[in-house]
Protein backbone atom coordinates (compact mmCIF):
# COMPACT_ATOMS: atom_id res chain seq x y z
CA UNK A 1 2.14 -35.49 77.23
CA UNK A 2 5.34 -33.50 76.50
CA UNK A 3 8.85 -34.19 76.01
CA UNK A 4 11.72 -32.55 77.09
CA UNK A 5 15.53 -32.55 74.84
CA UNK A 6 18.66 -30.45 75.85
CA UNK A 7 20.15 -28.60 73.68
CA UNK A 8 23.20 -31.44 73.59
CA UNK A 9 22.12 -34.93 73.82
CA UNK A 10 23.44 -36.20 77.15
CA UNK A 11 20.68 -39.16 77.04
CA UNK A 12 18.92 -37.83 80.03
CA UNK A 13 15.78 -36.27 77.66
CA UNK A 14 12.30 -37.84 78.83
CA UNK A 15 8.70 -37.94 78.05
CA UNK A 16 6.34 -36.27 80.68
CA UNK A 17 2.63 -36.19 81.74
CA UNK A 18 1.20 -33.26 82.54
CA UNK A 19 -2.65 -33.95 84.21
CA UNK A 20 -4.15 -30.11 83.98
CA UNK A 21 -2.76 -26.50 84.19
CA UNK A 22 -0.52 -25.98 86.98
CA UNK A 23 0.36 -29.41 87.66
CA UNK A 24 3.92 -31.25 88.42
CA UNK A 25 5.11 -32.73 85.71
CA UNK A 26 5.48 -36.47 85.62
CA UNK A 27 8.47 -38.24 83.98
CA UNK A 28 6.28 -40.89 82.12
CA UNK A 29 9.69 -42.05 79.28
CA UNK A 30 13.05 -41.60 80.52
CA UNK A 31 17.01 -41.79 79.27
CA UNK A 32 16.37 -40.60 75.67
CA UNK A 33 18.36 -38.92 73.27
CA UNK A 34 17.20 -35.69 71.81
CA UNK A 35 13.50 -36.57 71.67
CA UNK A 36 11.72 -34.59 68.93
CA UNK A 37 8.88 -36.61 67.89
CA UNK A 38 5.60 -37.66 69.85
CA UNK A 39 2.63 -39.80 68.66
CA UNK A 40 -0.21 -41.75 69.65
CA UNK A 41 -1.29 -44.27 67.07
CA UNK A 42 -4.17 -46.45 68.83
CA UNK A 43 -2.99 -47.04 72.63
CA UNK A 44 1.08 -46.94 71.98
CA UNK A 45 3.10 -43.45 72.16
CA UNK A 46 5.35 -43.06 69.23
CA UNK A 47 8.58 -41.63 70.41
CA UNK A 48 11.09 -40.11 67.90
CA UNK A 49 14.88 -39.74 68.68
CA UNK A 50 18.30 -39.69 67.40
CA UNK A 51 17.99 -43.55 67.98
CA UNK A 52 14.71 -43.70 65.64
CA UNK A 53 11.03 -44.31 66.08
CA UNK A 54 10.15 -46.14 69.38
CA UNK A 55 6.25 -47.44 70.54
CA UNK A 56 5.60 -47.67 74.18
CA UNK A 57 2.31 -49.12 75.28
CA UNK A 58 0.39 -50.65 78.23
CA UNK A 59 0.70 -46.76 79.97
CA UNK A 60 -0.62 -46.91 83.37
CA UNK A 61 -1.04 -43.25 84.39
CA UNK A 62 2.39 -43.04 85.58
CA UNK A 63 5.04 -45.58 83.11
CA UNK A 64 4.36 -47.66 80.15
CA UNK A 65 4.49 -51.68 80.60
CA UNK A 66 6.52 -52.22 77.67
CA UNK A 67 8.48 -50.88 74.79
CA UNK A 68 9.36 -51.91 71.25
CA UNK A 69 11.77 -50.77 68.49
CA UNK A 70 9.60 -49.44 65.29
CA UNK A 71 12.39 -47.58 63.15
CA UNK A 72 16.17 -48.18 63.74
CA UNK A 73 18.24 -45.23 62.14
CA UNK A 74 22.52 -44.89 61.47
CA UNK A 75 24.15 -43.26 63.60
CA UNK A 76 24.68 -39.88 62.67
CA UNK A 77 22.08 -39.82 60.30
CA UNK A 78 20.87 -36.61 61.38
CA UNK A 79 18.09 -35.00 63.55
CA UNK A 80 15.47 -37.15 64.07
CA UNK A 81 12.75 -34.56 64.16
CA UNK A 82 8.51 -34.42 64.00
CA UNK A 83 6.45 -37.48 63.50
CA UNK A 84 3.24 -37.74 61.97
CA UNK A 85 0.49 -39.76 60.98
CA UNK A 86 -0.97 -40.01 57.14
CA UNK A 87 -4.15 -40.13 56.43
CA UNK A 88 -3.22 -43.28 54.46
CA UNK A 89 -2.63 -45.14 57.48
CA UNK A 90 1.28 -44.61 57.24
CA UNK A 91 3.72 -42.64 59.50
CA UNK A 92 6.01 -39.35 57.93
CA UNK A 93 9.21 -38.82 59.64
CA UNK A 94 11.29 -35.72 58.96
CA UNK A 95 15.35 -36.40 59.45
CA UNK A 96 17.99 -33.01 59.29
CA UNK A 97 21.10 -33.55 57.22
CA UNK A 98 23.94 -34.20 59.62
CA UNK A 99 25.76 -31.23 58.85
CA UNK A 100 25.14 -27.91 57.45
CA UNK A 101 26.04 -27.92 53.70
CA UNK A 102 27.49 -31.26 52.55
CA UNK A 103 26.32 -34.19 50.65
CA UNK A 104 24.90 -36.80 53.40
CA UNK A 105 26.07 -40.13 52.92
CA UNK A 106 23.18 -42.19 53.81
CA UNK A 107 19.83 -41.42 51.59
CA UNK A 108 17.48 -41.61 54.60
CA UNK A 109 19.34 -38.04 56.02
CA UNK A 110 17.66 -34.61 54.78
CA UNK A 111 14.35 -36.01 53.75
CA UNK A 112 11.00 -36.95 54.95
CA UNK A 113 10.81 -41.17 55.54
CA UNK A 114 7.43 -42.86 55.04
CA UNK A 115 6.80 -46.21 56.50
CA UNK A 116 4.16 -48.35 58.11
CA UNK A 117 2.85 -48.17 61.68
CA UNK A 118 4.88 -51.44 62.38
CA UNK A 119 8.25 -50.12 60.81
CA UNK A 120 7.93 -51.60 57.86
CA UNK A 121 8.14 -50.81 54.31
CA UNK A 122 10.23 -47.93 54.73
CA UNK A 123 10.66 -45.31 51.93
CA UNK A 124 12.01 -41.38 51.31
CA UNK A 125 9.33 -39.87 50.76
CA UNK A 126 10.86 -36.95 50.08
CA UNK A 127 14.85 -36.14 49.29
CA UNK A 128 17.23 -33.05 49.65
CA UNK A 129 15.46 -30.91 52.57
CA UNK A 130 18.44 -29.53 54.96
CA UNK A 131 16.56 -29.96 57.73
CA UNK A 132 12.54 -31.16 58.36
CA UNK A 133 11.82 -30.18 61.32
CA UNK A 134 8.10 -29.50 61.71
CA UNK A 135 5.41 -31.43 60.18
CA UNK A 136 1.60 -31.05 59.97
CA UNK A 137 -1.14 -32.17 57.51
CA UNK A 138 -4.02 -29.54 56.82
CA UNK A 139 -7.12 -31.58 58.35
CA UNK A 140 -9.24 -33.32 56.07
CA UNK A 141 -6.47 -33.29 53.46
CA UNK A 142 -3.46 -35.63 52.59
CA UNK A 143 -1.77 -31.75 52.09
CA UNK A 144 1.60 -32.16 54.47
CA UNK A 145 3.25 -28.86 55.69
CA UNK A 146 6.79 -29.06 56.32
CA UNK A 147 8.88 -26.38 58.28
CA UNK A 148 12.57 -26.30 56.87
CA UNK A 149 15.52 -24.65 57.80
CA UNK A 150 17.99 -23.18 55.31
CA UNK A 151 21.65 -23.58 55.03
CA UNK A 152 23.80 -20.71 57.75
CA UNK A 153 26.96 -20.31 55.70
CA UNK A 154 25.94 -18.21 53.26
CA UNK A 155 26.44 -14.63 54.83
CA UNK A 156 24.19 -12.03 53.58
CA UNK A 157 23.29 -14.47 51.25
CA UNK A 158 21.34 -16.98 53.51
CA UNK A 159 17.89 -17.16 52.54
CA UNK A 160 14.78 -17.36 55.31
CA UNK A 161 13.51 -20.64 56.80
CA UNK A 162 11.14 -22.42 54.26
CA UNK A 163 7.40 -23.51 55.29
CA UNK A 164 6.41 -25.93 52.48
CA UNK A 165 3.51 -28.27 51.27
CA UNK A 166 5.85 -31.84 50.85
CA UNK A 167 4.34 -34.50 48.03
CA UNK A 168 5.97 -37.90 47.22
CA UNK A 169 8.90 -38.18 44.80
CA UNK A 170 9.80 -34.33 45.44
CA UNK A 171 13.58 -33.37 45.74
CA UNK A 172 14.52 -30.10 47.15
CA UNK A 173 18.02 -29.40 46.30
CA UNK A 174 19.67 -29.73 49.18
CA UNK A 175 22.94 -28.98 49.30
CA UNK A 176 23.19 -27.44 45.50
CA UNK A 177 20.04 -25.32 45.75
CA UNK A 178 20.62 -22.86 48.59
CA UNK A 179 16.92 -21.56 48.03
CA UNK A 180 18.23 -18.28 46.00
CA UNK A 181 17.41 -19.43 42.74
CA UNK A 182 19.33 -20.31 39.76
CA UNK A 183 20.53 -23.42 37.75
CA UNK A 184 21.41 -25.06 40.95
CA UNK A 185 17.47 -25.15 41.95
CA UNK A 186 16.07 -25.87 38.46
CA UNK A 187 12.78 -27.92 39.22
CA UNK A 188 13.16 -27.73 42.86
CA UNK A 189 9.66 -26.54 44.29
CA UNK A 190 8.46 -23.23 45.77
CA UNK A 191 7.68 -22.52 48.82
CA UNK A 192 4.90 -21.49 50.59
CA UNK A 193 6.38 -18.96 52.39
CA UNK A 194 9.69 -17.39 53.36
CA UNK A 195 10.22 -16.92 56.87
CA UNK A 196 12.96 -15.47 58.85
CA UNK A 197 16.88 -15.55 58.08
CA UNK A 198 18.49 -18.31 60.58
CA UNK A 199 15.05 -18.30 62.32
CA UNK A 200 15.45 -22.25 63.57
CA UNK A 201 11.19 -22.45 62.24
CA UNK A 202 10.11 -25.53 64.22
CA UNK A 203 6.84 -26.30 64.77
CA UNK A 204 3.79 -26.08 62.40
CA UNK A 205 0.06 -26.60 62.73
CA UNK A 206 -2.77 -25.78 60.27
CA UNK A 207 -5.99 -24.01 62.35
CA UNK A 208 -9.09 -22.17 60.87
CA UNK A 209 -11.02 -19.30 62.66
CA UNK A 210 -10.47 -17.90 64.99
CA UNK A 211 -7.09 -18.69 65.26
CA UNK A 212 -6.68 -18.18 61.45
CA UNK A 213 -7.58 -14.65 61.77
CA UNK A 214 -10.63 -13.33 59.90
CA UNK A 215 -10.83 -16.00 57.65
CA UNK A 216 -9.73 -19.44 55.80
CA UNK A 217 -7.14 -21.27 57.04
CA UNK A 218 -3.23 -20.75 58.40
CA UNK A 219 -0.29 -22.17 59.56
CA UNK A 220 1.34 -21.13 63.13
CA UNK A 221 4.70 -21.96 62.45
CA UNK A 222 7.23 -21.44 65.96
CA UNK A 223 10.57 -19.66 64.96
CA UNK A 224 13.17 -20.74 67.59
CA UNK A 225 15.92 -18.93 67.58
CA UNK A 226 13.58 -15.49 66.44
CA UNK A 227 11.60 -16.00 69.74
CA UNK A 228 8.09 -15.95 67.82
CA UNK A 229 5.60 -17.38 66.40
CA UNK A 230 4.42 -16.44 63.03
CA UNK A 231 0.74 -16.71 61.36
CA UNK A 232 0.97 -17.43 57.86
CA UNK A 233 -2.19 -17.30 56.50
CA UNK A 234 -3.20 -19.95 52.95
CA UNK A 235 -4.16 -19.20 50.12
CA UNK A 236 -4.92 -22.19 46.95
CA UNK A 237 -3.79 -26.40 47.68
CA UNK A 238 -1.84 -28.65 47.22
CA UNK A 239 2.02 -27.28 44.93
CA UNK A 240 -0.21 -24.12 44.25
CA UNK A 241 -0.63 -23.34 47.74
CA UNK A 242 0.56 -19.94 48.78
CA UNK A 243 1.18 -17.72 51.99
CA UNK A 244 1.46 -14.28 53.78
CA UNK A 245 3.76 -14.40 56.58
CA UNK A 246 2.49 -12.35 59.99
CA UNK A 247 2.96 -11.76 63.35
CA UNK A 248 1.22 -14.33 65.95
CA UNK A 249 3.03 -14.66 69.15
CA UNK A 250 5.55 -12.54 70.35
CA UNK A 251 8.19 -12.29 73.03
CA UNK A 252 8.81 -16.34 73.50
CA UNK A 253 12.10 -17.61 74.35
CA UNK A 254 12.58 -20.06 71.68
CA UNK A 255 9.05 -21.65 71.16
CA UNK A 256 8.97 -25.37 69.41
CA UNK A 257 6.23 -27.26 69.31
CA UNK A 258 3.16 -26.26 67.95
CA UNK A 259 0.49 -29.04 68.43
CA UNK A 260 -3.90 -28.52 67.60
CA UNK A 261 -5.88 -29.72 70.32
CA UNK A 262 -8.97 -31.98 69.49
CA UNK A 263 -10.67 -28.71 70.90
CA UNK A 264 -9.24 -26.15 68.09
CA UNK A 265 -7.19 -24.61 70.54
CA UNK A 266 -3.07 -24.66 70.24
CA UNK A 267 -0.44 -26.03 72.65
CA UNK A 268 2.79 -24.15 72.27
CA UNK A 269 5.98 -24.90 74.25
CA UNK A 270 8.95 -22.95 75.11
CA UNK A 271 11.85 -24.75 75.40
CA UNK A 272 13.91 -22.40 77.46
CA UNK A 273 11.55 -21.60 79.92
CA UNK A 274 9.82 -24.91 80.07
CA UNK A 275 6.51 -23.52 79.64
CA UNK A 276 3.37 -24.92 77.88
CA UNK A 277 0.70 -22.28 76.88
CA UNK A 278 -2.66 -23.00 75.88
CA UNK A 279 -3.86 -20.45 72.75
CA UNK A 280 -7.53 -20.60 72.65
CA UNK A 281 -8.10 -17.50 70.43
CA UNK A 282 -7.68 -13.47 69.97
């Protein structure tokens, strides 16, 4: 399944099947606002949106039976961006400040939320990220990779878009540390890598060989508003993890998800074109 968001929310965004290559896309979720987020836990689709977390379940090839309420956010929290599943059994959220540079107002804005598969128990996982947008864990690790984009008023001065490894209790500065050092970002984390200036990074996924290149492991990360997508290859775990930015995919017209099949292979889609491309290797 896919999903589809303009690029302002009129509430017309929907969730869609598509059956094999080449096929017409079937509108499966409709009348949602900017959704971001898709994930099947067990038989119910987890849809994320500026509203919050949604489950829909009882899907019978072409609609779901019924549909319940999982995470209810503020209004104008933020971006209700990527959803994930722990390997402790618990859901990660990432939510964009509301606004470029100021201080957000409610705590659950610019920070990955952690909560239970029921809604429950809801927690920041981790505080002061501008914007979360992307969010992957390495497989066979608890090891969460985080895309995040930096603040755009800072001229010359604007540092790239942040891929990052995210752990519990973490704050990242936002909107004191501007990611070029100083008091402001004393005990703020490093990155894993530095990607492009105002690059929009988006989605992230962790593959090995052969999509990794010649060996270990990498994250594709999608840059949206560079029109690529970038290989960074890993190096260490965990805070010590470390990465070297390259070129993977070329030539895209603002690429955002990046989803691993069950196969190895990736699922990339471009949101201006409304494409969906299948990488299964060099």
């Amino acid at each position: 399944m896919g999903r589809e968001a303009a690029y302002t929310d009129t509430g017309q965004d929907g969730v869609y099947l598509v059956t094999a290559g080449g096929a017409t896309p079937i509108e499966v979720i409709s009348g949602l606002h900017t959704a971001l987020g898709l994930l099947w836990v067990g038989d119910a689709l987890y849809v994320a949106s500026s509203c919050g977390v949604a489950a829909y379940s009882g899907f019978s090839g072409t609609a779901f039976a019924s549909q319940r309420t999982i995470l209810a956010l503020p209004a104008g929290v933020g971006e209700v961006n990527e959803l994930v599943l722990g390997p402790d059994g618990r859901l990660r959220l990432g939510v964009s400040s509301p606004c470029d540079h100021c201080v957000p107002t409610s705590a659950d804005s610019a920070a990955v939320l952690s909560f239970a598969t029921d809604g429950s128990d809801l927690k920041v996982e981790a505080a002061g990220i501008r914007a979360p947008v992307g969010l992957a864990y390495a497989p066979g690790t608890s090891e969460l990779f985080v895309t995040m984009n930096q603040r755009d008023d800072l001229g010359d001065l604007t540092p790239g878009d942040w891929l990052a490894v995210v752990s519990a209790g973490q704050g990242w500065g936002f909107p004191a540390c501007d990611g070029e050092g100083g008091s402001a970002c004393s005990g703020v984390p490093d990155p894993v890598a530095v990607l492009d200036k105002h690059a929009a990074v988006s989605g992230v996924a962790i593959v090995v060989p052969p999509l990794s290149g010649t060996s270990g492991t990498a994250a594709i990360v999608a840059e949206w508003a560079a029109d690529k997508v970038q290989r960074v290859s890993l190096a260490g775990s965990g805070s010590t993890t470390t990465g070297t930015v390259g070129p993977f995919i070329t030539g895209m017209a603002n690429p955002v998800p990046v989803l691993l099949a069950p196969d190895g292979s990736l699922f990339i889609g471009d949101w201006k074109t409304g494409t969906i491309y299948r990488v299964v290797g060099p």
